[in-house]
PDB file of N, CA and C in Angstrom:
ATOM      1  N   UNK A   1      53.594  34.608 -18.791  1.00  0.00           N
ATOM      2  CA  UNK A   1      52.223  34.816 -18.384  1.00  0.00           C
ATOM      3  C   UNK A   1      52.014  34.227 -17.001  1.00  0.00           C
ATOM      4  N   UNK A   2      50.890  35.063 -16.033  1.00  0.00           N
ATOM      5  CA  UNK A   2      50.556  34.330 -15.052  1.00  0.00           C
ATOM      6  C   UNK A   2      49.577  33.926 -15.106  1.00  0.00           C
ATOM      7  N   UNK A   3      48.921  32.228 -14.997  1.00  0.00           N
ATOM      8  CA  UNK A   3      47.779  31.694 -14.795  1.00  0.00           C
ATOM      9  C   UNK A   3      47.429  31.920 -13.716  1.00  0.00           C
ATOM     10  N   UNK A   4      46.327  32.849 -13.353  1.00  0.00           N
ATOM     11  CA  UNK A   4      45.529  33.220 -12.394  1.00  0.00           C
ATOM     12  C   UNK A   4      43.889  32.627 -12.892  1.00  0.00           C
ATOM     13  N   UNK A   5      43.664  31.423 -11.350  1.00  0.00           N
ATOM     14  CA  UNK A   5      42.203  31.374 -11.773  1.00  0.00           C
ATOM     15  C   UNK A   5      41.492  31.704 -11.199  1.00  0.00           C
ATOM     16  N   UNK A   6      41.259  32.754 -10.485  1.00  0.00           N
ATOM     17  CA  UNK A   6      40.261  33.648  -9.960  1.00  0.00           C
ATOM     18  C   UNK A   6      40.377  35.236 -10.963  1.00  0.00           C
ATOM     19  N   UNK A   7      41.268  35.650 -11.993  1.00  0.00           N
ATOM     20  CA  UNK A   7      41.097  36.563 -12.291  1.00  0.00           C
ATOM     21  C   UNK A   7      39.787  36.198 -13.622  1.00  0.00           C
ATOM     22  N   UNK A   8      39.025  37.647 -13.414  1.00  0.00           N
ATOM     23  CA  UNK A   8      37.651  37.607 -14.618  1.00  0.00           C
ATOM     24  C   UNK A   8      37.980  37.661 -16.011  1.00  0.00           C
ATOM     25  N   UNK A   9      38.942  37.974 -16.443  1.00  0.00           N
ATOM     26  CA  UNK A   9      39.799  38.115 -17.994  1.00  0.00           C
ATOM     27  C   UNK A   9      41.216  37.397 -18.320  1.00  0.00           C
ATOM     28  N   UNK A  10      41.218  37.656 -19.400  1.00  0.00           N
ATOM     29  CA  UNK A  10      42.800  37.208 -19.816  1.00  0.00           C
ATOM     30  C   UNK A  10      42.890  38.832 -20.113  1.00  0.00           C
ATOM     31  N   UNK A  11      43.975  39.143 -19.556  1.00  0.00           N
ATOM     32  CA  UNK A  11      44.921  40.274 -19.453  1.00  0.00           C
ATOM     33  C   UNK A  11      46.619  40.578 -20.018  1.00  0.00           C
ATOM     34  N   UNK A  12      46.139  41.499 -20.682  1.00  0.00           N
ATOM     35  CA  UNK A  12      48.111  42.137 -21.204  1.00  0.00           C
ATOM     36  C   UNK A  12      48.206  43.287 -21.383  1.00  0.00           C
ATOM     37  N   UNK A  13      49.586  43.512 -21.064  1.00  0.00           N
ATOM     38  CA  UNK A  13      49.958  44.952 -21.017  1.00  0.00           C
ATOM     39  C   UNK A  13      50.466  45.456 -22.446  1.00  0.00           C
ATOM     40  N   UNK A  14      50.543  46.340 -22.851  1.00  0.00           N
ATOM     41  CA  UNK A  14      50.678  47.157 -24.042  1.00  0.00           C
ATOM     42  C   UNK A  14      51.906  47.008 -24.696  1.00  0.00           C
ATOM     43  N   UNK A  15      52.929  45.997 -23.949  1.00  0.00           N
ATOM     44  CA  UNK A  15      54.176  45.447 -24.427  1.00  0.00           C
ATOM     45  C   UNK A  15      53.902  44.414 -25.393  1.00  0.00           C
ATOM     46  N   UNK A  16      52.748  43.778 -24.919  1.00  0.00           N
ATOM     47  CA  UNK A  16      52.395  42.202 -25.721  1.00  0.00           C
ATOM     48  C   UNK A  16      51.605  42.929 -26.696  1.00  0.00           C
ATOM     49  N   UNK A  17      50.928  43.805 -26.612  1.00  0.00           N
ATOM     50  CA  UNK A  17      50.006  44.233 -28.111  1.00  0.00           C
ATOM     51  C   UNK A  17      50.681  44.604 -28.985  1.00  0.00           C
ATOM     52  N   UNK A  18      51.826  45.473 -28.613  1.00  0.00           N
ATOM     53  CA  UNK A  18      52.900  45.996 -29.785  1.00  0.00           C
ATOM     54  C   UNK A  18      53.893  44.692 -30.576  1.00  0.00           C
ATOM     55  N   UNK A  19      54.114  43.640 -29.489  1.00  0.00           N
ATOM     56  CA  UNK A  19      55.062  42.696 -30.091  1.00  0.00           C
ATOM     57  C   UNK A  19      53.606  42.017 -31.516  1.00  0.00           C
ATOM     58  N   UNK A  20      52.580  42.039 -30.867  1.00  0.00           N
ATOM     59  CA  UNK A  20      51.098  41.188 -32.097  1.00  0.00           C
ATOM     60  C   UNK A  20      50.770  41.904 -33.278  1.00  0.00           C
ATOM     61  N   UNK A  21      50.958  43.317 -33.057  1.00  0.00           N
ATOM     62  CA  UNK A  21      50.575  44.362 -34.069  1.00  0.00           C
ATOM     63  C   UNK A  21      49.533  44.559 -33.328  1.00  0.00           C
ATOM     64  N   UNK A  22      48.812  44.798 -32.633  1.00  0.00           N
ATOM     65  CA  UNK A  22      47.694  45.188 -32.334  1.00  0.00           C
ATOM     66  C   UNK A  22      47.625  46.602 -31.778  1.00  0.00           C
ATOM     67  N   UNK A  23      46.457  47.555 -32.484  1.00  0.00           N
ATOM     68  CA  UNK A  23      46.124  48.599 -32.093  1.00  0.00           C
ATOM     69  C   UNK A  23      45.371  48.494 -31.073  1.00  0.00           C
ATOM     70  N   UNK A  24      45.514  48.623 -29.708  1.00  0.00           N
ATOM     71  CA  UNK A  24      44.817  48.468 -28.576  1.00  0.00           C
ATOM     72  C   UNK A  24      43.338  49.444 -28.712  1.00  0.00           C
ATOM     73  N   UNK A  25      43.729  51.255 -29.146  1.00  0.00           N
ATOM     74  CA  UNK A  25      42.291  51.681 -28.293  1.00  0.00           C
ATOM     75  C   UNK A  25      41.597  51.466 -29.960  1.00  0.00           C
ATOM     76  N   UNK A  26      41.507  50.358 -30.712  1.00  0.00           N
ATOM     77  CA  UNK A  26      40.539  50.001 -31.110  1.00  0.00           C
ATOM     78  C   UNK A  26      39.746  48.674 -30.785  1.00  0.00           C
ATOM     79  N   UNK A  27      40.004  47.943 -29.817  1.00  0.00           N
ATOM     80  CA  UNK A  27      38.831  46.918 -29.174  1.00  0.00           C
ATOM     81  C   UNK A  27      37.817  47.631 -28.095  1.00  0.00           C
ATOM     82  N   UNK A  28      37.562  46.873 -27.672  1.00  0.00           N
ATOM     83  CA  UNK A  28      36.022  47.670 -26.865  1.00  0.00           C
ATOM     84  C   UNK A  28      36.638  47.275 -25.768  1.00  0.00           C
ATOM     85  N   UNK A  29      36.186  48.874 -25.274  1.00  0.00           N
ATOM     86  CA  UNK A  29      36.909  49.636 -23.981  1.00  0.00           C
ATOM     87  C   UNK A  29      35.601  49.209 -23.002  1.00  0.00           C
ATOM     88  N   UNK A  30      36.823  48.384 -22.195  1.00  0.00           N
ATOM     89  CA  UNK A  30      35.606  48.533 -20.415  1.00  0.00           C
ATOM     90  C   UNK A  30      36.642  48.816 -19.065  1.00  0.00           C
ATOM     91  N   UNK A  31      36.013  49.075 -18.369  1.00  0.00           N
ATOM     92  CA  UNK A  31      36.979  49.536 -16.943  1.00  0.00           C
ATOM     93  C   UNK A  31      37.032  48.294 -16.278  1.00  0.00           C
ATOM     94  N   UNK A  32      38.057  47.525 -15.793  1.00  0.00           N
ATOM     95  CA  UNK A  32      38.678  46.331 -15.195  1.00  0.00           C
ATOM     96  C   UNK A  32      38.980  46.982 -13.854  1.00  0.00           C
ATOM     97  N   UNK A  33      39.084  46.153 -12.854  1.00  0.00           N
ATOM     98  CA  UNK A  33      39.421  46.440 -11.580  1.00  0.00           C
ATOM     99  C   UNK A  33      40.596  45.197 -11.790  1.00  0.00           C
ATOM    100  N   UNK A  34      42.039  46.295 -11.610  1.00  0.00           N
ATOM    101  CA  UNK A  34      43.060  45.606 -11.421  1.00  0.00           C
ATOM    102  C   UNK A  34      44.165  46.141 -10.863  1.00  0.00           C
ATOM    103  N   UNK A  35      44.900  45.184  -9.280  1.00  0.00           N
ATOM    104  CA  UNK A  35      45.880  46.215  -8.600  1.00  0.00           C
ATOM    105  C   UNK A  35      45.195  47.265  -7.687  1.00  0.00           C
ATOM    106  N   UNK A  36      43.718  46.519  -7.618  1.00  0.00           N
ATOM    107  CA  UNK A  36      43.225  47.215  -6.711  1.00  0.00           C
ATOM    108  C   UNK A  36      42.720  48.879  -7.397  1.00  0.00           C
ATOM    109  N   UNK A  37      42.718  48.866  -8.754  1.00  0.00           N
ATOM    110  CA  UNK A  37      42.139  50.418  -9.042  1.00  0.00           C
ATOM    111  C   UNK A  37      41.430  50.308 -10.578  1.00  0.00           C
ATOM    112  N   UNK A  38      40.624  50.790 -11.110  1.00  0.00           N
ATOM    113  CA  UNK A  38      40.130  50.441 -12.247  1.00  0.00           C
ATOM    114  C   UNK A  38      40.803  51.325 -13.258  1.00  0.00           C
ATOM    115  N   UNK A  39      40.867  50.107 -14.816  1.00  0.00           N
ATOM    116  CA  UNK A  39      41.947  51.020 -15.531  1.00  0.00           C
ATOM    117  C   UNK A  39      41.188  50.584 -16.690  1.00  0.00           C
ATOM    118  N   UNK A  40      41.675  51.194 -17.861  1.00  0.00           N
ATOM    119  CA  UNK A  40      40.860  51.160 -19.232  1.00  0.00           C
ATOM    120  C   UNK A  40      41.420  49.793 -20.176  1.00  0.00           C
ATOM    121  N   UNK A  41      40.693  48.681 -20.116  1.00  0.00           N
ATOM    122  CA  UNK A  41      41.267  47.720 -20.922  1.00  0.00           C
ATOM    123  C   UNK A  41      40.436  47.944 -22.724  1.00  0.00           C
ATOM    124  N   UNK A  42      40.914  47.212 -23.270  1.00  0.00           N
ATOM    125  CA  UNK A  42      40.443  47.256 -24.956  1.00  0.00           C
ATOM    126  C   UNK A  42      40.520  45.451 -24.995  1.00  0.00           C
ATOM    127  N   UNK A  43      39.487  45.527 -25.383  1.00  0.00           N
ATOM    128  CA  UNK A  43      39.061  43.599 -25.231  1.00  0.00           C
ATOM    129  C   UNK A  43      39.192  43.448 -26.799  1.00  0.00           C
ATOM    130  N   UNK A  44      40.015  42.598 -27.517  1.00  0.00           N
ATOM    131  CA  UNK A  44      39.368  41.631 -28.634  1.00  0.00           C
ATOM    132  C   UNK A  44      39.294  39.622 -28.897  1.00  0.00           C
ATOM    133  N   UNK A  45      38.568  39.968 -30.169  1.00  0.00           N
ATOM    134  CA  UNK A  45      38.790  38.365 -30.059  1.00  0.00           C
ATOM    135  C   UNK A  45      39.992  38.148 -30.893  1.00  0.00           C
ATOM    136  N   UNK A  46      40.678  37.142 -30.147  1.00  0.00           N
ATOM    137  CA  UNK A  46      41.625  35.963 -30.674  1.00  0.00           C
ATOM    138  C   UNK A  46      41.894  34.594 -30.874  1.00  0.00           C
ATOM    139  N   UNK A  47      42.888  34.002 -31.320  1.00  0.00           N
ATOM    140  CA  UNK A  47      43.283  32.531 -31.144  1.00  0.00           C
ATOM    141  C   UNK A  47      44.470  32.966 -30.068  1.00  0.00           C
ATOM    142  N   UNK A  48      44.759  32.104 -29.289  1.00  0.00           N
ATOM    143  CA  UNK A  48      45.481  31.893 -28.206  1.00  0.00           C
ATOM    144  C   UNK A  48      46.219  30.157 -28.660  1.00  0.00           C
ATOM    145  N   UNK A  49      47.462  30.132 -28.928  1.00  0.00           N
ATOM    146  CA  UNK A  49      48.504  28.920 -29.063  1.00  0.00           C
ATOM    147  C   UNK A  49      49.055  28.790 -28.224  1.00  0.00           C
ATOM    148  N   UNK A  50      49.025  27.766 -27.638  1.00  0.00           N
ATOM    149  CA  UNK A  50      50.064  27.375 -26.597  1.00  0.00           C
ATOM    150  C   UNK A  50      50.559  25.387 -26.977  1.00  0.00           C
ATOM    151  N   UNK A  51      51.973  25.512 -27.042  1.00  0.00           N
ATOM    152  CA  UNK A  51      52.713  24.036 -27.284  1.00  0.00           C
ATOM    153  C   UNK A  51      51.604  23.414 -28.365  1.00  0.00           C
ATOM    154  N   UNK A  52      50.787  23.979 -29.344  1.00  0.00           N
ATOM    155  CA  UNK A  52      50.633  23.145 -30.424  1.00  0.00           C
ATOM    156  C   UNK A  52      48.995  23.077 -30.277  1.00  0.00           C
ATOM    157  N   UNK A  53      48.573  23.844 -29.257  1.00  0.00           N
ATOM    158  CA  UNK A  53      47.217  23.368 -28.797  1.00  0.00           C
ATOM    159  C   UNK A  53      46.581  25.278 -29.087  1.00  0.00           C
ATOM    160  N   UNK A  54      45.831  25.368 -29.609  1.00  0.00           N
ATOM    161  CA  UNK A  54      44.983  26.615 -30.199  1.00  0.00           C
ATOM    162  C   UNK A  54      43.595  27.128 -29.511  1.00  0.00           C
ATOM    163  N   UNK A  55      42.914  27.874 -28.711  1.00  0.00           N
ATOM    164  CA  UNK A  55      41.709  28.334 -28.581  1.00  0.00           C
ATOM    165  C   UNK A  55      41.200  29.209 -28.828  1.00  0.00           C
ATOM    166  N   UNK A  56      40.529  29.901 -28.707  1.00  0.00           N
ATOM    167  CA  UNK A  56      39.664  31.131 -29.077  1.00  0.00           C
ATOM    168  C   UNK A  56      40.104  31.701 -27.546  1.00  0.00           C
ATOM    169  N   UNK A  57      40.077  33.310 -27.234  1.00  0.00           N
ATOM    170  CA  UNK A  57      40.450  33.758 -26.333  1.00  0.00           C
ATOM    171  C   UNK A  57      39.700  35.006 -26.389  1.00  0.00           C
ATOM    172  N   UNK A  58      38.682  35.982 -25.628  1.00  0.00           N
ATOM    173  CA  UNK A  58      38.285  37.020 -25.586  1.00  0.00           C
ATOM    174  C   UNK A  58      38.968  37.969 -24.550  1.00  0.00           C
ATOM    175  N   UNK A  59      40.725  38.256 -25.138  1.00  0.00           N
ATOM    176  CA  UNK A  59      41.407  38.963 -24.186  1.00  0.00           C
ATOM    177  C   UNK A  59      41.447  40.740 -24.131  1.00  0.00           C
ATOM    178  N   UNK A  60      41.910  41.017 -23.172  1.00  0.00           N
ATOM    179  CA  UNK A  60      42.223  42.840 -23.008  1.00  0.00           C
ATOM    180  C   UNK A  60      43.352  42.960 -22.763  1.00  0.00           C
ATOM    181  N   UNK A  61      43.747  44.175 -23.598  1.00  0.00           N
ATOM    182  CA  UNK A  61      44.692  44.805 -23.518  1.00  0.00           C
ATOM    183  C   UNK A  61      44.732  46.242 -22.881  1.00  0.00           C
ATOM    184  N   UNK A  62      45.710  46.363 -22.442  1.00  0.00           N
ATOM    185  CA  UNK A  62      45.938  48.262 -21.155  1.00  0.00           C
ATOM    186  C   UNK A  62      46.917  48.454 -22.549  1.00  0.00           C
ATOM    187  N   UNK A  63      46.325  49.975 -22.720  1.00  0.00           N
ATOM    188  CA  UNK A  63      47.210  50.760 -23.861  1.00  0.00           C
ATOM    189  C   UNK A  63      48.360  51.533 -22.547  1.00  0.00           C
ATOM    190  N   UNK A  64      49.336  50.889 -21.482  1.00  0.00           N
ATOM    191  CA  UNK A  64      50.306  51.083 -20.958  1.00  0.00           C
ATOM    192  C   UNK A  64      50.583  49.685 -20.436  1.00  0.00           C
ATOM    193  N   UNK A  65      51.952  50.167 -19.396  1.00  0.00           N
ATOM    194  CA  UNK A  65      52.213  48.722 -19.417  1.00  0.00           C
ATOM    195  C   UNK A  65      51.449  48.052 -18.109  1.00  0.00           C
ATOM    196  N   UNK A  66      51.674  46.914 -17.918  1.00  0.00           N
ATOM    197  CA  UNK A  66      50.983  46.107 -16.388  1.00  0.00           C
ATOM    198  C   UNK A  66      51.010  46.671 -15.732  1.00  0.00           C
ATOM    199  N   UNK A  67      50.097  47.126 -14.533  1.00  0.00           N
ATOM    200  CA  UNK A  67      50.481  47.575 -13.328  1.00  0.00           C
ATOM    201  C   UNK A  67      51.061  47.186 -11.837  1.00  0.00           C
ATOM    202  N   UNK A  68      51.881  47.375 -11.463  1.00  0.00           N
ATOM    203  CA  UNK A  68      52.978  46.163  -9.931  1.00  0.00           C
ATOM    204  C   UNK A  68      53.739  45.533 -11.261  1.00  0.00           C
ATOM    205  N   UNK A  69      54.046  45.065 -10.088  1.00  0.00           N
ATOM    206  CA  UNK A  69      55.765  44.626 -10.317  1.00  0.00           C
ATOM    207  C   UNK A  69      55.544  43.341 -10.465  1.00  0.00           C
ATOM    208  N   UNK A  70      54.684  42.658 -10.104  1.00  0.00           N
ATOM    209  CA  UNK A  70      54.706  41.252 -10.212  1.00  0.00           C
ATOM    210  C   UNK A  70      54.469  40.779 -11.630  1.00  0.00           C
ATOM    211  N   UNK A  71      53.820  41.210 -12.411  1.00  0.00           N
ATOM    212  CA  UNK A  71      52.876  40.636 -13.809  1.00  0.00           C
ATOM    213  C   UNK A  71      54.032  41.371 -14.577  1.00  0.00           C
ATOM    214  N   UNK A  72      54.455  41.129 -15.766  1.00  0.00           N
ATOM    215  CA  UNK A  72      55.370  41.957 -16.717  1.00  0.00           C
ATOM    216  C   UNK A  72      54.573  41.842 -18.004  1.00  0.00           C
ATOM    217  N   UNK A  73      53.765  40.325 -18.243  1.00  0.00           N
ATOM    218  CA  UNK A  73      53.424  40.189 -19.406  1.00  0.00           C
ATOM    219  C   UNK A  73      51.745  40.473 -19.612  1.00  0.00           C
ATOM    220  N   UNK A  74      51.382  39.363 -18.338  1.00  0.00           N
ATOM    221  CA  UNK A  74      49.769  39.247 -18.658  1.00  0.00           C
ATOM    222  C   UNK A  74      49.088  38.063 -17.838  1.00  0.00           C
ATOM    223  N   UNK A  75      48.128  38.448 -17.656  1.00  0.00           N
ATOM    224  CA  UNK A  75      46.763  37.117 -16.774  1.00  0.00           C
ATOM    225  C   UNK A  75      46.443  36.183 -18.266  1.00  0.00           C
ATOM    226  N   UNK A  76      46.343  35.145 -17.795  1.00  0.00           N
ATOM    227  CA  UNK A  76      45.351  34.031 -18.046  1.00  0.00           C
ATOM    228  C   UNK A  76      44.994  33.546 -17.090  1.00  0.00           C
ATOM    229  N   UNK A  77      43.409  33.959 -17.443  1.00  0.00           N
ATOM    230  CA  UNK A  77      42.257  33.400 -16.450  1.00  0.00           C
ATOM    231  C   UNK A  77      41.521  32.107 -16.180  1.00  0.00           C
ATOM    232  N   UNK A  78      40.363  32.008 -15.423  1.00  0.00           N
ATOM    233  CA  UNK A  78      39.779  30.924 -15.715  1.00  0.00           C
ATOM    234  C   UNK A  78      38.720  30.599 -16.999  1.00  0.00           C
ATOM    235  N   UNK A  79      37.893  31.700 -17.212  1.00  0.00           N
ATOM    236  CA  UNK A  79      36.739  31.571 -17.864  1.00  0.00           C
ATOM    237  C   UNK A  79      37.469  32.142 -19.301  1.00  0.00           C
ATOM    238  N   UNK A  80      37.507  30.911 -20.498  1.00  0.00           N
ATOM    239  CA  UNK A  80      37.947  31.516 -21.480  1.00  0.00           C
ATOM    240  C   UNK A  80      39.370  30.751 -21.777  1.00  0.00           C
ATOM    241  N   UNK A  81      40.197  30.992 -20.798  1.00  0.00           N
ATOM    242  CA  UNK A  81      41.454  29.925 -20.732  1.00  0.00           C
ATOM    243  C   UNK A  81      41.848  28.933 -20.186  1.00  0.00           C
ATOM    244  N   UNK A  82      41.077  28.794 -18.649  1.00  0.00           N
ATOM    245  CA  UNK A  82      41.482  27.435 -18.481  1.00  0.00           C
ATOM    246  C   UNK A  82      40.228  26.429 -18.397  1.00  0.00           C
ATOM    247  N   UNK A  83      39.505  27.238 -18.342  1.00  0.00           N
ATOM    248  CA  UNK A  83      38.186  25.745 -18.899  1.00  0.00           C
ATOM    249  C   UNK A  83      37.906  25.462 -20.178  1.00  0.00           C
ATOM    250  N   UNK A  84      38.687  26.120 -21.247  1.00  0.00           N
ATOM    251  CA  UNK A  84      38.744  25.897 -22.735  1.00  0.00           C
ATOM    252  C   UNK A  84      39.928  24.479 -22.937  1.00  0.00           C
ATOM    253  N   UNK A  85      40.936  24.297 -21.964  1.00  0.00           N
ATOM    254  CA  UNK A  85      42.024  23.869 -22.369  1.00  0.00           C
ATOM    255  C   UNK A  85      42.061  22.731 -21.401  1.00  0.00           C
ATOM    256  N   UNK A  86      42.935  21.095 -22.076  1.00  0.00           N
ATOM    257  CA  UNK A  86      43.055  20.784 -20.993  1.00  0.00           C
ATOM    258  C   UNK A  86      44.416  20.946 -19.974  1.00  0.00           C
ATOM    259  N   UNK A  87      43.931  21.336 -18.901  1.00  0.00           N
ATOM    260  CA  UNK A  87      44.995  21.772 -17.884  1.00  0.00           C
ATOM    261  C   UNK A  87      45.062  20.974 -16.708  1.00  0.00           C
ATOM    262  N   UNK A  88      46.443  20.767 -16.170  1.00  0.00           N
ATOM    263  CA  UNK A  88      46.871  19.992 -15.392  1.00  0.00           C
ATOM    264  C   UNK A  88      47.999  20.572 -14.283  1.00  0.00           C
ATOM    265  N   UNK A  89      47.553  21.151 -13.187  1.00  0.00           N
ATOM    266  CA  UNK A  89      49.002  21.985 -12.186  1.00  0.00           C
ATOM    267  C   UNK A  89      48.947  20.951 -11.298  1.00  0.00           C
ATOM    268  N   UNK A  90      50.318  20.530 -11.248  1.00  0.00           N
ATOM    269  CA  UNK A  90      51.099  20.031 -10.700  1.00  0.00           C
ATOM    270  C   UNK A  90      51.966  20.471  -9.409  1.00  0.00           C
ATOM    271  N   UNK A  91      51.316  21.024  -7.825  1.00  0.00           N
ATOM    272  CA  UNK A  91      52.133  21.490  -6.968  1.00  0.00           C
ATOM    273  C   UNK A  91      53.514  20.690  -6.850  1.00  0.00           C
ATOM    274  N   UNK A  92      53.437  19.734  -6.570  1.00  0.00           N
ATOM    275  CA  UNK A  92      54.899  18.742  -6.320  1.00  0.00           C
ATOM    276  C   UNK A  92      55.490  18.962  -7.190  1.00  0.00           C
ATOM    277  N   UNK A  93      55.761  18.647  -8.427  1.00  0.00           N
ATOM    278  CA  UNK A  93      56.696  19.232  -9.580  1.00  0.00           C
ATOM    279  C   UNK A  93      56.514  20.488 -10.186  1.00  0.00           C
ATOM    280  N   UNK A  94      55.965  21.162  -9.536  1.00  0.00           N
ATOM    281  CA  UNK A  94      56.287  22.937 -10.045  1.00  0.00           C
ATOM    282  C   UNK A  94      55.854  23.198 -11.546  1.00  0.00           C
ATOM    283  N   UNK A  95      54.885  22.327 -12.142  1.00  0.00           N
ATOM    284  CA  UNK A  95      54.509  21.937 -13.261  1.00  0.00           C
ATOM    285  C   UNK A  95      53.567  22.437 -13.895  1.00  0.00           C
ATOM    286  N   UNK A  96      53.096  23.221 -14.974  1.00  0.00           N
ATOM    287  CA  UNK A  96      51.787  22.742 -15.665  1.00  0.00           C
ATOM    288  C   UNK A  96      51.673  22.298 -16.386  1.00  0.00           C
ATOM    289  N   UNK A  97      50.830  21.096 -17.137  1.00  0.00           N
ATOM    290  CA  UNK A  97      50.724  20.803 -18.382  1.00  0.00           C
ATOM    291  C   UNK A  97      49.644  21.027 -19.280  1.00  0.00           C
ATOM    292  N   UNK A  98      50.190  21.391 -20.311  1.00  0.00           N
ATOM    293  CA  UNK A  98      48.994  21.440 -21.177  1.00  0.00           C
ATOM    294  C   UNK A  98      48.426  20.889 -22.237  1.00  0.00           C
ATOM    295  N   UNK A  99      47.469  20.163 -22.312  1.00  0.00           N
ATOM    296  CA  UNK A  99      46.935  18.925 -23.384  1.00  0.00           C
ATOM    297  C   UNK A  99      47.142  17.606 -23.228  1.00  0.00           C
TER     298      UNK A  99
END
């Protein structure tokens, strides 16, 4: 995943919904501006685990995969993921921690 905190959602591509079981075009469909073009996400609610630590997460899923080359998996954002959690980036040690 990439922690992006300027992006407006937590974001994944249709690789991560299939590994969850999740039927994507049944969450509620809104148009996201992402990659510079707007595409059809399917939002639901979840728990989100990370190293032992659990939140609530109101993420979207693209029924294809990410778009660019850079993202393979998915955004975590600010609103929702990182002001839910406590988070700690670390430039000098290439680090994040979480909790």
């Amino acid at each position: 995943m990439l922690i992006d905190s300027g992006a407006s959602y937590c974001l994944f591509g249709h690789e991560v919904a299939v590994l969850l079981g999740i039927n994507v075009p049944t969450g509620n469909l809104k148009k996201v501006g992402t990659v510079g073009r707007p595409v059809d996400v399917y939002f639901f609610s979840l728990s989100l685990s990370i190293r032992g630590i659990t939140t609530n997460c109101y993420a979207g899923f693209l029924n294809s995969p990410f778009p660019g080359d850079s993202v393979h998996f998915g955004l975590l954002e600010n609103l929702g993921f990182l002001d839910t959690l406590p988070i700690t980036l670390d430039p000098q040690r290439l680090e994040i921690r979480i909790g």
